[in-house]
PDB file of N, CA and C in Angstrom:
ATOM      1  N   UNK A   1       0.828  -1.192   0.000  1.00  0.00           N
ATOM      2  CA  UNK A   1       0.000   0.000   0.000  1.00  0.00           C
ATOM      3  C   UNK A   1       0.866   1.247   0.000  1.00  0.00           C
ATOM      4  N   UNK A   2       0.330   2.458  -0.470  1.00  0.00           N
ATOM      5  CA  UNK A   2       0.693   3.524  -0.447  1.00  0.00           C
ATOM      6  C   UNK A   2       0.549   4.083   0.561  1.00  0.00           C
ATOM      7  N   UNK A   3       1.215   4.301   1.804  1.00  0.00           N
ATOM      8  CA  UNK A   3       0.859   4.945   3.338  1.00  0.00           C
ATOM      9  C   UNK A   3       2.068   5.794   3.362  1.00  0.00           C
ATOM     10  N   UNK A   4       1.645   7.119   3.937  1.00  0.00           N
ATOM     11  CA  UNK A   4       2.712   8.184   4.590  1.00  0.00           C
ATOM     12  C   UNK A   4       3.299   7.534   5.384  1.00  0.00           C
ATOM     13  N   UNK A   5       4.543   7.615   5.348  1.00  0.00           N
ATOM     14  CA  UNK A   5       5.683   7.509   5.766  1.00  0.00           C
ATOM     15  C   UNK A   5       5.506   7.521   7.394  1.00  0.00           C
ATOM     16  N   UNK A   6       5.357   8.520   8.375  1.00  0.00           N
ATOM     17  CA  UNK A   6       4.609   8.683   9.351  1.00  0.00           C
ATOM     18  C   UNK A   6       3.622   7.479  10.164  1.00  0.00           C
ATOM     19  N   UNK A   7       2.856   7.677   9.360  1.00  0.00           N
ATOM     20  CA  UNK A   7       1.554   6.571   9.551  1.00  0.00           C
ATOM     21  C   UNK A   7       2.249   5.030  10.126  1.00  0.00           C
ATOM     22  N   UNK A   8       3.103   4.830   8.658  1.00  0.00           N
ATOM     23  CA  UNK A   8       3.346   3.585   8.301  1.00  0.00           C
ATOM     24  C   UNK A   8       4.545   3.133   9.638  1.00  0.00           C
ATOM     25  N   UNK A   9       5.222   3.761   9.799  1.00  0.00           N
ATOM     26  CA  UNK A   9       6.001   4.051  11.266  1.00  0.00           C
ATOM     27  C   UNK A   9       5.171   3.527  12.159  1.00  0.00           C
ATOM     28  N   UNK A  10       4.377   4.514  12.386  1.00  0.00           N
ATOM     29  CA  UNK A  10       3.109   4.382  13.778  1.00  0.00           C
ATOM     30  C   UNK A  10       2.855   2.873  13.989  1.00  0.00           C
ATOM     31  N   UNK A  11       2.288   2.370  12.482  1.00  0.00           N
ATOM     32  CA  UNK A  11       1.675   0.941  12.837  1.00  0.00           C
ATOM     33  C   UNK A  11       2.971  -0.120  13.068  1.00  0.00           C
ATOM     34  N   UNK A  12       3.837   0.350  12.259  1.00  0.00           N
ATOM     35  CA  UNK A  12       4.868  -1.057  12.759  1.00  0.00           C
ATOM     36  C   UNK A  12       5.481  -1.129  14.197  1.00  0.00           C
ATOM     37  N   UNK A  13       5.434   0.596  14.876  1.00  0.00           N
ATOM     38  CA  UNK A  13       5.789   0.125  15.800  1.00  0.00           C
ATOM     39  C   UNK A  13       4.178  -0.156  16.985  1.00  0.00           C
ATOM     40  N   UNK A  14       3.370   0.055  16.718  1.00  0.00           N
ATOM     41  CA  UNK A  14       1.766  -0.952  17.101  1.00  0.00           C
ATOM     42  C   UNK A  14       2.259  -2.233  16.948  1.00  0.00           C
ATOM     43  N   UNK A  15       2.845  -2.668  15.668  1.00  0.00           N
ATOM     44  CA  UNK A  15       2.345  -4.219  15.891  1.00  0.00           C
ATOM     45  C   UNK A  15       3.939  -4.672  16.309  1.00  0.00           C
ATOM     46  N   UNK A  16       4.653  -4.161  16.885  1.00  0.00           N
ATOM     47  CA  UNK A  16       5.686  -4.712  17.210  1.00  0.00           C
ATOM     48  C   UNK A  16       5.238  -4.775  18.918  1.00  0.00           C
ATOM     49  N   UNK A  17       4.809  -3.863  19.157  1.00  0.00           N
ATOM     50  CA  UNK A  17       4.130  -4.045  21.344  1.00  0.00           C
ATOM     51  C   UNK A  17       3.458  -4.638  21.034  1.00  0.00           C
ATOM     52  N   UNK A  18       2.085  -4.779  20.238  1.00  0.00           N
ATOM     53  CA  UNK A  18       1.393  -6.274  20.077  1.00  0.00           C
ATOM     54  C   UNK A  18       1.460  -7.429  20.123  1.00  0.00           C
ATOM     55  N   UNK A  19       3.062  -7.929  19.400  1.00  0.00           N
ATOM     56  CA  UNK A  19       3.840  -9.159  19.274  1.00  0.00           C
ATOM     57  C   UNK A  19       4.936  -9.046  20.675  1.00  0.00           C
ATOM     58  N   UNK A  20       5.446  -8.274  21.284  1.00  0.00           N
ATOM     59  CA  UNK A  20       6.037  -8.295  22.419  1.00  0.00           C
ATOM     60  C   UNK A  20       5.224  -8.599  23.499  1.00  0.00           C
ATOM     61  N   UNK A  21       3.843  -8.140  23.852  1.00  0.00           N
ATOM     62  CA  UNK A  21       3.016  -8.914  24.445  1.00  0.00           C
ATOM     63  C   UNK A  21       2.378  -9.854  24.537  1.00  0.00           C
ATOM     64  N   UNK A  22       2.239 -10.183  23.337  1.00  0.00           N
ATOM     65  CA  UNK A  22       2.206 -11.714  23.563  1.00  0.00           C
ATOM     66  C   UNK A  22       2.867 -12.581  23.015  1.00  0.00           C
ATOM     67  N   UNK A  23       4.339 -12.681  23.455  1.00  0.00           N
ATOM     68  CA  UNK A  23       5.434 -13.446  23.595  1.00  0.00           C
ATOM     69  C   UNK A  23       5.729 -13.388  25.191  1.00  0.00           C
ATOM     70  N   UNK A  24       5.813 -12.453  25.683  1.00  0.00           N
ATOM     71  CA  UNK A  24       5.963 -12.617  27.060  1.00  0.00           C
ATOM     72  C   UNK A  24       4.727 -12.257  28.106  1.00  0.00           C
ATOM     73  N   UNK A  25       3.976 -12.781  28.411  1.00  0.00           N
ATOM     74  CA  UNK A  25       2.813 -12.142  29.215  1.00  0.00           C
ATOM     75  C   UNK A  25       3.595 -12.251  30.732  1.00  0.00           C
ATOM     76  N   UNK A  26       2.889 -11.235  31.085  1.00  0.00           N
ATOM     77  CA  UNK A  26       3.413 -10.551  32.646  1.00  0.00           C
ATOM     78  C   UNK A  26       2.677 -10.864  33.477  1.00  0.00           C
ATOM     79  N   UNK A  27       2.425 -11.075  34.847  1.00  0.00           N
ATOM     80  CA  UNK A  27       1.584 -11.299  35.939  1.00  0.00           C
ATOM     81  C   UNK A  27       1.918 -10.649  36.755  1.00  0.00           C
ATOM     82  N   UNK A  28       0.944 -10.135  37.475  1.00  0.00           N
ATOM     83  CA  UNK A  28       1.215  -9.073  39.001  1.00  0.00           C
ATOM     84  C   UNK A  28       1.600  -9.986  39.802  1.00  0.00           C
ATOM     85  N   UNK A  29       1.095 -11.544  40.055  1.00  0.00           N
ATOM     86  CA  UNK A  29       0.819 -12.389  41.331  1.00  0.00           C
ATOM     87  C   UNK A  29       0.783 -13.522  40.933  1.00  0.00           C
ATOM     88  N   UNK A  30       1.248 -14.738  41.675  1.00  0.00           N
ATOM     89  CA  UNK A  30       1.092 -16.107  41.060  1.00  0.00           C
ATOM     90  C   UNK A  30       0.098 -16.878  41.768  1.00  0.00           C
ATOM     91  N   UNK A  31      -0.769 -16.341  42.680  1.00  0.00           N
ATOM     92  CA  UNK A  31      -1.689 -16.249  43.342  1.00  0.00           C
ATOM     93  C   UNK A  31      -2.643 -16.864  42.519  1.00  0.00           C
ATOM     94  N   UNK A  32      -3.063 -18.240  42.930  1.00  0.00           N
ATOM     95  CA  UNK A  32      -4.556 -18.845  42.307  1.00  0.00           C
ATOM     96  C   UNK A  32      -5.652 -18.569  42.170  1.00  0.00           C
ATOM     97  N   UNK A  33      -5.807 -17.406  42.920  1.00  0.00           N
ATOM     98  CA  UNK A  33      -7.236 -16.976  42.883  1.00  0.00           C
ATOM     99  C   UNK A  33      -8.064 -17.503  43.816  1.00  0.00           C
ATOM    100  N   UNK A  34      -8.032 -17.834  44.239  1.00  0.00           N
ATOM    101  CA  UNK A  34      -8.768 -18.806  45.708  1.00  0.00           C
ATOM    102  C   UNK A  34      -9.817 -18.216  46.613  1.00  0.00           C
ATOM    103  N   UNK A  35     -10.551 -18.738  46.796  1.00  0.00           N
ATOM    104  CA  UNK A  35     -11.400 -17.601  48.254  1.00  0.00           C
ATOM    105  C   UNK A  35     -10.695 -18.459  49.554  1.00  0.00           C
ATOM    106  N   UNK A  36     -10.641 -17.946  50.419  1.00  0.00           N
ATOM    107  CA  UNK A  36     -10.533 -17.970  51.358  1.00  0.00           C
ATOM    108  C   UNK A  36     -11.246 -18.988  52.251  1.00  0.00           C
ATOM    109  N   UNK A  37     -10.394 -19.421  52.840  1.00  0.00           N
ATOM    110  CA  UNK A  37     -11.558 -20.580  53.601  1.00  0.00           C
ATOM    111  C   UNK A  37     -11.647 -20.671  54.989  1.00  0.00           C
ATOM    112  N   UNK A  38     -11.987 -20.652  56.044  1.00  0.00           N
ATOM    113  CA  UNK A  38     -12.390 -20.566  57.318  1.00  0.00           C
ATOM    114  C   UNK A  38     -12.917 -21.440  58.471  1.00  0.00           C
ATOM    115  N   UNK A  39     -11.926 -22.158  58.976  1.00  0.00           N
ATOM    116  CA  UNK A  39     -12.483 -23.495  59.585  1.00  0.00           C
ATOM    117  C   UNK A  39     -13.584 -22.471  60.542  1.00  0.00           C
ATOM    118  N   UNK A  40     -14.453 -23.311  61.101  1.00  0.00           N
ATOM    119  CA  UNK A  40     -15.935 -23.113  61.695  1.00  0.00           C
ATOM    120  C   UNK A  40     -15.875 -24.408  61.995  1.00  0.00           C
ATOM    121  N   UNK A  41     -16.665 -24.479  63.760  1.00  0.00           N
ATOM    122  CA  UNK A  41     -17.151 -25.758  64.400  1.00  0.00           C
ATOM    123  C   UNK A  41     -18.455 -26.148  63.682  1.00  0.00           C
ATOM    124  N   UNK A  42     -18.337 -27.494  63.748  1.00  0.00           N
ATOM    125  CA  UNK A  42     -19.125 -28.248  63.394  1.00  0.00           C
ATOM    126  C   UNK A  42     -20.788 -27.863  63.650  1.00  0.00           C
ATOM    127  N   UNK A  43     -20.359 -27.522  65.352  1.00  0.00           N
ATOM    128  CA  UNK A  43     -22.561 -27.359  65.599  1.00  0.00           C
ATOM    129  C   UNK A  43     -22.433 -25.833  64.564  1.00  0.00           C
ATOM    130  N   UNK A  44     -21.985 -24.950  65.057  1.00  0.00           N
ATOM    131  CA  UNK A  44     -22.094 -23.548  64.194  1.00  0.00           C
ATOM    132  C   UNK A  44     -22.724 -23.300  62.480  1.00  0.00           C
ATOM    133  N   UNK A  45     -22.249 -24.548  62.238  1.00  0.00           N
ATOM    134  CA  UNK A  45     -22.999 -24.834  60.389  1.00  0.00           C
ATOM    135  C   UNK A  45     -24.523 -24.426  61.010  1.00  0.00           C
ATOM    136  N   UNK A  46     -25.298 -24.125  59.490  1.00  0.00           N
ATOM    137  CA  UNK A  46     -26.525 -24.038  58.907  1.00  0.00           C
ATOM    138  C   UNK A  46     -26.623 -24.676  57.479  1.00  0.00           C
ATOM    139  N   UNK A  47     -28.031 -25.392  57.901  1.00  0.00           N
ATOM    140  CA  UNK A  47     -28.812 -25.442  56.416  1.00  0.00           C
ATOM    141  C   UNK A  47     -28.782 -24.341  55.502  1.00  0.00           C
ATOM    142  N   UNK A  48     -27.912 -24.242  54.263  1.00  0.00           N
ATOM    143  CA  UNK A  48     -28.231 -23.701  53.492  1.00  0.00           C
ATOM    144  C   UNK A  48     -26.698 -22.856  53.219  1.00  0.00           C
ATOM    145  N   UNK A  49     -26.225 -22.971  54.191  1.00  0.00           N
ATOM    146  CA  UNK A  49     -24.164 -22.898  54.579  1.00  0.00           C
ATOM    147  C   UNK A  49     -23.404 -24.056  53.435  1.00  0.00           C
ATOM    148  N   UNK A  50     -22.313 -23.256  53.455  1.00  0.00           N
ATOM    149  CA  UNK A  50     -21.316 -24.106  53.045  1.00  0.00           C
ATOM    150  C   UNK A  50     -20.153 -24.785  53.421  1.00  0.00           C
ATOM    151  N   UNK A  51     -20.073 -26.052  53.229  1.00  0.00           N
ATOM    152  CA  UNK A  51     -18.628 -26.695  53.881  1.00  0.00           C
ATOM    153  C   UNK A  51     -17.529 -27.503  52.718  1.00  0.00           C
ATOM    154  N   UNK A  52     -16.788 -27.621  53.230  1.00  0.00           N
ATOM    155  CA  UNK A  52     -15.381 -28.421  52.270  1.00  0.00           C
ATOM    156  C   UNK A  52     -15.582 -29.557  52.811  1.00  0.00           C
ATOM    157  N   UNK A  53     -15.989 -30.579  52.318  1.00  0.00           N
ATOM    158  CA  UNK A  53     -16.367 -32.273  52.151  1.00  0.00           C
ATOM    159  C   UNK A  53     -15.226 -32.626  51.459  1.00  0.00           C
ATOM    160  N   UNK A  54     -14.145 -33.650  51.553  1.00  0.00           N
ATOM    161  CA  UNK A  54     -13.220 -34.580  51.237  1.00  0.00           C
ATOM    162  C   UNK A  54     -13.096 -33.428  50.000  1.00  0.00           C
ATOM    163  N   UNK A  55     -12.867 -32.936  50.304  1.00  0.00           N
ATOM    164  CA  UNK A  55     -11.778 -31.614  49.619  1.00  0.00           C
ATOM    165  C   UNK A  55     -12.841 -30.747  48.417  1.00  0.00           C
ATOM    166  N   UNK A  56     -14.162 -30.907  48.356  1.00  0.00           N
ATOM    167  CA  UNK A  56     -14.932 -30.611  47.337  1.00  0.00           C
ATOM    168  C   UNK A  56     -16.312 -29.531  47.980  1.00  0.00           C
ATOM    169  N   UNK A  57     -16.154 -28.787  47.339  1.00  0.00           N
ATOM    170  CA  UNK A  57     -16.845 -27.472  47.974  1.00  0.00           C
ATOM    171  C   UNK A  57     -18.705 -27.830  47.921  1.00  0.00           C
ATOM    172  N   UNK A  58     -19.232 -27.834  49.364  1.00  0.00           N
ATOM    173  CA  UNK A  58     -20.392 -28.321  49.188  1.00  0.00           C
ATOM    174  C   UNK A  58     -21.474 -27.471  50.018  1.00  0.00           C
ATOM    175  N   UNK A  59     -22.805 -27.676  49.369  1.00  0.00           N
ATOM    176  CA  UNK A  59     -23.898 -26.725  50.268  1.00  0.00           C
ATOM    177  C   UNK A  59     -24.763 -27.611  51.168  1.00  0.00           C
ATOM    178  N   UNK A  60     -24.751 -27.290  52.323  1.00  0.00           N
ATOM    179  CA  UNK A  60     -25.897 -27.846  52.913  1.00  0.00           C
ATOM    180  C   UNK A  60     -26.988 -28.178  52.710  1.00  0.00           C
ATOM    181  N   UNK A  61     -27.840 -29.273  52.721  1.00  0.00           N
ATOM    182  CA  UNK A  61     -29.217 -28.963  52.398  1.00  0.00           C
ATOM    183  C   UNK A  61     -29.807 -30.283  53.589  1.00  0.00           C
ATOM    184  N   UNK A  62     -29.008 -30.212  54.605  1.00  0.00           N
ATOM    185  CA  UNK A  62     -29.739 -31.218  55.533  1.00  0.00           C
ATOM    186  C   UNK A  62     -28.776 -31.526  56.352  1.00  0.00           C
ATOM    187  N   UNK A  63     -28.871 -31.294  58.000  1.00  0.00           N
ATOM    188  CA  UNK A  63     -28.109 -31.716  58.871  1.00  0.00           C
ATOM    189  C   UNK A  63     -28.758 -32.171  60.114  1.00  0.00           C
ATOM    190  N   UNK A  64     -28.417 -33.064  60.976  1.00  0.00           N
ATOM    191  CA  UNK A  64     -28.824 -33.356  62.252  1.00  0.00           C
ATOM    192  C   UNK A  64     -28.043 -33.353  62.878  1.00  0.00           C
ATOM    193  N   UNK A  65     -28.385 -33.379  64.728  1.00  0.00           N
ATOM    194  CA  UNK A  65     -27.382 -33.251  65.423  1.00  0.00           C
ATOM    195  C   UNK A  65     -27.760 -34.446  66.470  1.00  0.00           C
ATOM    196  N   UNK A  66     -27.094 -35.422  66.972  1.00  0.00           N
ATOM    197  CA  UNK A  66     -27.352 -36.278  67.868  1.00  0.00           C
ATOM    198  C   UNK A  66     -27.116 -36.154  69.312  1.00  0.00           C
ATOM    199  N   UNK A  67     -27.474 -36.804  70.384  1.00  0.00           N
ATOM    200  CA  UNK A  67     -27.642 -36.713  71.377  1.00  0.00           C
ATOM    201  C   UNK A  67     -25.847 -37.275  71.952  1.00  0.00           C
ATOM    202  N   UNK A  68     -25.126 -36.377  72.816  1.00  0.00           N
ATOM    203  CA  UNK A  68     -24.110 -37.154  73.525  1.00  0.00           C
ATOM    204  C   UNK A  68     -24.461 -38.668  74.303  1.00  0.00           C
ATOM    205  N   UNK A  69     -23.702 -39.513  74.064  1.00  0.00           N
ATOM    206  CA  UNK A  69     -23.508 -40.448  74.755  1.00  0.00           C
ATOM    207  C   UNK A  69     -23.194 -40.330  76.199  1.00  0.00           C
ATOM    208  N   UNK A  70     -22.983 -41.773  77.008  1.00  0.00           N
ATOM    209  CA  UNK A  70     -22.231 -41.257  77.956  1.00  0.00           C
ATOM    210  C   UNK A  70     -21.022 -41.469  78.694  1.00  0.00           C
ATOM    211  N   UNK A  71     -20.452 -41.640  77.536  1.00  0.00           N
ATOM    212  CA  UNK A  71     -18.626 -40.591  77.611  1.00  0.00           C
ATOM    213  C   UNK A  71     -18.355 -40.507  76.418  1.00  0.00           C
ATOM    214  N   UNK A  72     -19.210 -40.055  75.534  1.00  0.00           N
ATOM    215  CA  UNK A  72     -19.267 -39.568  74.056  1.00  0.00           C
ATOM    216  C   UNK A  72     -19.795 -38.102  74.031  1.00  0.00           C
ATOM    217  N   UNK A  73     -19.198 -37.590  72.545  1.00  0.00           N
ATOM    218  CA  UNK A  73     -19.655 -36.283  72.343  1.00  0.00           C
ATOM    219  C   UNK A  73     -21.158 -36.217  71.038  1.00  0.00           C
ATOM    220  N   UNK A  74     -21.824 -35.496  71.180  1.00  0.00           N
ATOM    221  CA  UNK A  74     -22.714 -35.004  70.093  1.00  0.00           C
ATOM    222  C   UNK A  74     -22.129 -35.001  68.513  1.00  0.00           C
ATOM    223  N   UNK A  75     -22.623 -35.170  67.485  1.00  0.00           N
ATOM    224  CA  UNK A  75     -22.224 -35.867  66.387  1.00  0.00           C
ATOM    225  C   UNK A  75     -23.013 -34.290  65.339  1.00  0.00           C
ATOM    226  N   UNK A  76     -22.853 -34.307  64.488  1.00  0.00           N
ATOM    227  CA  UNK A  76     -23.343 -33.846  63.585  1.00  0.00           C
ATOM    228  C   UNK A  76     -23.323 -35.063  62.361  1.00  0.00           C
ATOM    229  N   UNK A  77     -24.773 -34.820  62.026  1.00  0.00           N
ATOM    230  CA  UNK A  77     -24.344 -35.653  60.598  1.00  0.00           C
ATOM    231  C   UNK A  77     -24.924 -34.554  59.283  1.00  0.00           C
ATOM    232  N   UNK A  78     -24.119 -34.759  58.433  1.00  0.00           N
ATOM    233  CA  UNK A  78     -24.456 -33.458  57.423  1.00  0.00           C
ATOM    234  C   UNK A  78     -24.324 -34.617  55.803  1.00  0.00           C
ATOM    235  N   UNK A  79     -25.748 -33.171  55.179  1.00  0.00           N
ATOM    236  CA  UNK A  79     -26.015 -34.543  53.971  1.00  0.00           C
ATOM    237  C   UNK A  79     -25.853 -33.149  53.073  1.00  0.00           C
ATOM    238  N   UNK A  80     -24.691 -32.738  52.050  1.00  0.00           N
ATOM    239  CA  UNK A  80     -24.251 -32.315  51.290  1.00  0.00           C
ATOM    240  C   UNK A  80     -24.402 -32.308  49.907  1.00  0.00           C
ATOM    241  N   UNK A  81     -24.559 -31.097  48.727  1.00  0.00           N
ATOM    242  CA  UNK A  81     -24.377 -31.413  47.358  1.00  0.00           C
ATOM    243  C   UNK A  81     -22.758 -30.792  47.052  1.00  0.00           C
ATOM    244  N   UNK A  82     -22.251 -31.406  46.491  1.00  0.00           N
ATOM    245  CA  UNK A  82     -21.725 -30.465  45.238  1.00  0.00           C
ATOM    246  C   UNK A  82     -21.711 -29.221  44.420  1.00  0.00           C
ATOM    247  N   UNK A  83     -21.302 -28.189  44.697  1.00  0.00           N
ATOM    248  CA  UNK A  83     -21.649 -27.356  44.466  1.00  0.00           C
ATOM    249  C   UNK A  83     -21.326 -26.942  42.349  1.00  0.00           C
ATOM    250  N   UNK A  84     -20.215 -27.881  42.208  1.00  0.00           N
ATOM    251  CA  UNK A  84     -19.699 -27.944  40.633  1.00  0.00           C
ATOM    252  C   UNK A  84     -20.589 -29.407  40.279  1.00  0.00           C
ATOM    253  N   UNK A  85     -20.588 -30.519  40.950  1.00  0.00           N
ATOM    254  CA  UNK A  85     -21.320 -31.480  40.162  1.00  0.00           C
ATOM    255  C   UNK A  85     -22.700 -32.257  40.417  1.00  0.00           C
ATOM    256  N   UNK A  86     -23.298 -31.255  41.994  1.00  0.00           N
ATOM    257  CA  UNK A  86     -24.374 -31.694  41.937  1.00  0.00           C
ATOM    258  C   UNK A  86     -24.599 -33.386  42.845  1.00  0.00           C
ATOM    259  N   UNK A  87     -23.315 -33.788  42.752  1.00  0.00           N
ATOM    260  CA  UNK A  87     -23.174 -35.209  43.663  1.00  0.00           C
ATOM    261  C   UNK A  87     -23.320 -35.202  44.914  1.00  0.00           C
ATOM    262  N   UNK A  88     -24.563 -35.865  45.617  1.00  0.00           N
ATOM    263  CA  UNK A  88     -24.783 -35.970  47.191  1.00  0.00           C
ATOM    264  C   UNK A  88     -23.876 -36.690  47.756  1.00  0.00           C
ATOM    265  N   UNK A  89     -22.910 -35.811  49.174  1.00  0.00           N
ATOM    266  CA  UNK A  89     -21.978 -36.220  49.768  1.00  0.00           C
ATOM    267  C   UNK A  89     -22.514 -36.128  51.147  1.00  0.00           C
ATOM    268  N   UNK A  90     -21.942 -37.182  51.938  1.00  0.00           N
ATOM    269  CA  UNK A  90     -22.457 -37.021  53.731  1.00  0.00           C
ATOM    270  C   UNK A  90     -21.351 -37.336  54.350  1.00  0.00           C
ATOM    271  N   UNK A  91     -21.223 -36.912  55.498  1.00  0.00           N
ATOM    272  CA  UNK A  91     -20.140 -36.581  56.684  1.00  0.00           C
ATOM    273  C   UNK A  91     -20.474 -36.823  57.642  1.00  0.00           C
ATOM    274  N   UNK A  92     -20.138 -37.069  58.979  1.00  0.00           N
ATOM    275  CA  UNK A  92     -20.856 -36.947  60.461  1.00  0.00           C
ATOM    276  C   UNK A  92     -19.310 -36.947  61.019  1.00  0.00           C
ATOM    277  N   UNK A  93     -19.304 -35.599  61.768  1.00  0.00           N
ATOM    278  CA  UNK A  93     -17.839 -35.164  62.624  1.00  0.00           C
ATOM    279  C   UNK A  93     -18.710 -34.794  64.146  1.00  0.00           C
ATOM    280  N   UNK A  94     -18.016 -35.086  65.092  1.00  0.00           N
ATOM    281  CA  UNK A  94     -17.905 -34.254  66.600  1.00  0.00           C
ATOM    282  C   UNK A  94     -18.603 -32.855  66.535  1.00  0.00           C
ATOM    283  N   UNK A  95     -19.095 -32.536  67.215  1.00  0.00           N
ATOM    284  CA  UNK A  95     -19.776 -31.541  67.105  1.00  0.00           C
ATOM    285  C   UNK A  95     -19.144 -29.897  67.496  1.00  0.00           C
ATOM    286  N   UNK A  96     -17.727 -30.251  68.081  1.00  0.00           N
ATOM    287  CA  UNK A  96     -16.886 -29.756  68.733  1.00  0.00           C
ATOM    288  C   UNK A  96     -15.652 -29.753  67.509  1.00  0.00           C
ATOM    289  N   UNK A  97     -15.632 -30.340  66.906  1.00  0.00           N
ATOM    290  CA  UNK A  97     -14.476 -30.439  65.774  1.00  0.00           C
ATOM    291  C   UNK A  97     -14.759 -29.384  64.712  1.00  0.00           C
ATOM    292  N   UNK A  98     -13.265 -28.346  64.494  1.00  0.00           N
ATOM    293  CA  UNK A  98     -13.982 -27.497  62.757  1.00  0.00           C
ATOM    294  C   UNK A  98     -13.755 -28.228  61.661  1.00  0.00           C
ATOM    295  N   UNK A  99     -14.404 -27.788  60.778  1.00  0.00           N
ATOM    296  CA  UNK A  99     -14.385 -27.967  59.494  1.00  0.00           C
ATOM    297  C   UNK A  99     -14.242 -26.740  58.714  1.00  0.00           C
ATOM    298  N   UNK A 100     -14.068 -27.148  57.468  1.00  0.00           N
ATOM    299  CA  UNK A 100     -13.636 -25.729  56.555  1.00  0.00           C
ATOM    300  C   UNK A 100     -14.905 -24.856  55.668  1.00  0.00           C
TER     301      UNK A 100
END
């Protein structure tokens, strides 16, 4: 093409930072992105709360709590989904023990 001299400058050096960026991409942080997670005792959960089940992020949708024994502690039993696949997971920890 016929381009001023000027112009034609301008764009080569455009597409030369174009191609320098993406040959090397930069990152502020190598940081995963993660939320944060927060152990919490066991009785303290709610229906409708969320917990970390065998490492898989899950919502409540049903828990009970049992009666201490006697020289036993109170139980929680918690009946869990999946929050990525939807798969019903269950747990029962101490009622006194955190979870995440």
């Amino acid at each position: 093409r016929n381009q001023a001299p000027a112009t034609q400058s301008v764009f080569l050096v455009f597409v030369k930072l174009v191609n320098m960026s993406m040959d090397a991409p930069e990152f502020e942080s190598a940081d995963a992105g993660a939320a944060k997670v927060v152990p919490a005792q066991c009785s303290s959960l709610r229906k409708g709360g969320h917990v970390v089940i065998k490492n898989r992020p899950c919502k409540i949708i049903d828990m009970s709590t049992s009666k201490t024994g006697k020289h036993g502690h109170a139980k929680v039993h918690l009946i869990t989904t999946d929050i990525f696949t939807g798969k019903k997971l269950e747990d029962i920890c101490p009622s006194t023990h955190n979870m995440n």
